[in-house]
Protein backbone atom coordinates (compact mmCIF):
# COMPACT_ATOMS: atom_id res chain seq x y z
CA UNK A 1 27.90 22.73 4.40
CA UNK A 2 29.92 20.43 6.50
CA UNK A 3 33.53 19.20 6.46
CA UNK A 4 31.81 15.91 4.73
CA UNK A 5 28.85 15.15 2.72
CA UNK A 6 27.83 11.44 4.51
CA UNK A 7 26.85 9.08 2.37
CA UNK A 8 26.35 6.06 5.01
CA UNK A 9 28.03 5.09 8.14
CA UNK A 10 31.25 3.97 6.34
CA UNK A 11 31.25 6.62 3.25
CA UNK A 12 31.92 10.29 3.27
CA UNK A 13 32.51 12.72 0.36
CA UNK A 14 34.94 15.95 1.51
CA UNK A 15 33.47 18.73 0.59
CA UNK A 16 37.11 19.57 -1.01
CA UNK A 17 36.05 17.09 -3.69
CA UNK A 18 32.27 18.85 -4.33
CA UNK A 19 31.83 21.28 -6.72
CA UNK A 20 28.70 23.82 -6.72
CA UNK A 21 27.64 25.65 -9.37
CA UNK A 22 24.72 28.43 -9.11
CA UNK A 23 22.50 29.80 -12.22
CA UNK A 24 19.34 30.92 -13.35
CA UNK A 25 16.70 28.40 -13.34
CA UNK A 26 14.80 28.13 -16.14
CA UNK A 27 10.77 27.51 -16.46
CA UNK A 28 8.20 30.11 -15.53
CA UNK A 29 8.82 33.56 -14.15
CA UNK A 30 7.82 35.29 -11.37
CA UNK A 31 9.10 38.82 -9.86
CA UNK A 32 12.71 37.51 -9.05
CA UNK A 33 12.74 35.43 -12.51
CA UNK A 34 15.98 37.45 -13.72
CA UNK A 35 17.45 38.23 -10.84
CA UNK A 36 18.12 34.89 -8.37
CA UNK A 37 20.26 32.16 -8.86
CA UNK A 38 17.79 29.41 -7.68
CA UNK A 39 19.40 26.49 -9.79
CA UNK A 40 22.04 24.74 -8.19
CA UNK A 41 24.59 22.01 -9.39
CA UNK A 42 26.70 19.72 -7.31
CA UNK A 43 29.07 17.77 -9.48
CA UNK A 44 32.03 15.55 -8.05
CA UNK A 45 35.39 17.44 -8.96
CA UNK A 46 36.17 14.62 -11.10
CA UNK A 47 32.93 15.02 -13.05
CA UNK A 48 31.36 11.73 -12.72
CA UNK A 49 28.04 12.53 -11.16
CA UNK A 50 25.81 15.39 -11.52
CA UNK A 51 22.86 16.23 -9.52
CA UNK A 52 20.62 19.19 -10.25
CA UNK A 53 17.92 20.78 -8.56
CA UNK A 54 16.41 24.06 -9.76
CA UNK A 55 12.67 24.74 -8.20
CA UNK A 56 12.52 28.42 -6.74
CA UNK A 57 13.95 28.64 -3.43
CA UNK A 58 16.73 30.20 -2.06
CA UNK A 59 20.61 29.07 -3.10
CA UNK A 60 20.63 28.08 0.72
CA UNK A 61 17.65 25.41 0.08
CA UNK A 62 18.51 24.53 -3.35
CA UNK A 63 22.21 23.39 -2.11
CA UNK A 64 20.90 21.19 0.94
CA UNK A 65 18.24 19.55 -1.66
CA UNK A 66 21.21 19.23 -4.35
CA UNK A 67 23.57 17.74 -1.49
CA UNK A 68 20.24 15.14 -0.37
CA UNK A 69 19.53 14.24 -4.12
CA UNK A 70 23.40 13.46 -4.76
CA UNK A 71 23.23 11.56 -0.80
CA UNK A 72 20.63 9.56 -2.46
CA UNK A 73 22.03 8.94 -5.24
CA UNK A 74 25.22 7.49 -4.13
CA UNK A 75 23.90 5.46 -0.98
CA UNK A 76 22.02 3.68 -3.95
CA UNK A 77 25.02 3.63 -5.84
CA UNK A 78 26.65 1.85 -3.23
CA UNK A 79 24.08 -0.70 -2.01
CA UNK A 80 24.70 -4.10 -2.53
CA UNK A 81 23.38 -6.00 -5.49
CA UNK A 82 19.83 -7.58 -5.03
CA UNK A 83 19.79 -11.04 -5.02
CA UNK A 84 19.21 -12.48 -8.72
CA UNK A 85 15.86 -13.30 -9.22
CA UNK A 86 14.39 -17.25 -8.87
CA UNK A 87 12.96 -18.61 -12.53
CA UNK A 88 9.61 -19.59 -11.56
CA UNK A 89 6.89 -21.45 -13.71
CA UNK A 90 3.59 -19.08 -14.03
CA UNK A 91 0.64 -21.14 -11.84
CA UNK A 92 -1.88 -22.71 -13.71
CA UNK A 93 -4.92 -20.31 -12.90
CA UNK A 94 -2.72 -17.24 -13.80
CA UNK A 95 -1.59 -19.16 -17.40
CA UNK A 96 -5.92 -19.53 -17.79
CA UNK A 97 -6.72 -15.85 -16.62
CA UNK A 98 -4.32 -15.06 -19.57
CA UNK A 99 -5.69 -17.15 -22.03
CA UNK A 100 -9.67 -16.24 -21.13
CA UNK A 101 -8.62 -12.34 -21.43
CA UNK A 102 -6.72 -13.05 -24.79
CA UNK A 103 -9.67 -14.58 -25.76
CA UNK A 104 -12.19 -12.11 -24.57
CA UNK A 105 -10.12 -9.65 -26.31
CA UNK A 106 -10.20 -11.33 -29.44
CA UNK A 107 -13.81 -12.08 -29.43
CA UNK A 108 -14.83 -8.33 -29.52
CA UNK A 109 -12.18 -7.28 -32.09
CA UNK A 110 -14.20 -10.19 -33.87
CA UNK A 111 -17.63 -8.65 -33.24
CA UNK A 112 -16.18 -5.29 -34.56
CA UNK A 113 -15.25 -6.40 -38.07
CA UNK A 114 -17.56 -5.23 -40.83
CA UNK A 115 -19.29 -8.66 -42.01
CA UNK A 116 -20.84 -7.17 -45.12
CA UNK A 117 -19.50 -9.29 -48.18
């Protein structure tokens, strides 16, 4: 691991403030199923975000996949709000492929029903 886990070109996380934990990963066995830790958990030291990754790899893998997912996670976490969506009215030919397939719909439901009175 480096000094600092980069998030973008402005944000950095010291490794000082990571925590990692190692464990047995759970799910189906194999010949090292009780004997490698090949689950590994990166948590913030102040707890607020947890990213887990626990496929069956080495603790060397697992920790560069945990430190990508958590990457991910906060470059998302720190992107800018999308612009808010534009109301827009539905166009007339969409409004009419709805109504013909409600319709269509309804018609065989109709042909299904048991007309013996």
């Amino acid at each position: 691991m480096s000094d600092a886990l980069i998030i973008n070109d402005r944000d950095a996380i010291p490794c000082a403030e990571l925590s990692l934990r190692f464990s047995r990963s759970s799910g189906p066995g194999g010949q090292g199923v009780n004997t490698t830790d090949s689950r590994v958990e990166s948590r913030l030291v102040d707890g607020t975000v947890t990213v887990t990754s626990s496929e069956q790899r080495s603790q060397l893998q697992n920790r560069q996949s945990a430190e990508r997912r958590l990457v991910d996670l906060l470059t998302e976490a720190f992107a800018p709000p999308a612009p808010p969506r534009r109301k827009t009215k539905p166009s007339r030919s969409s409004v009419d492929k709805r109504i013909k397939s409600k319709k269509r719909r309804g018609e065989t439901k109709r042909l299904r029903r048991n007309t013996d009175d």
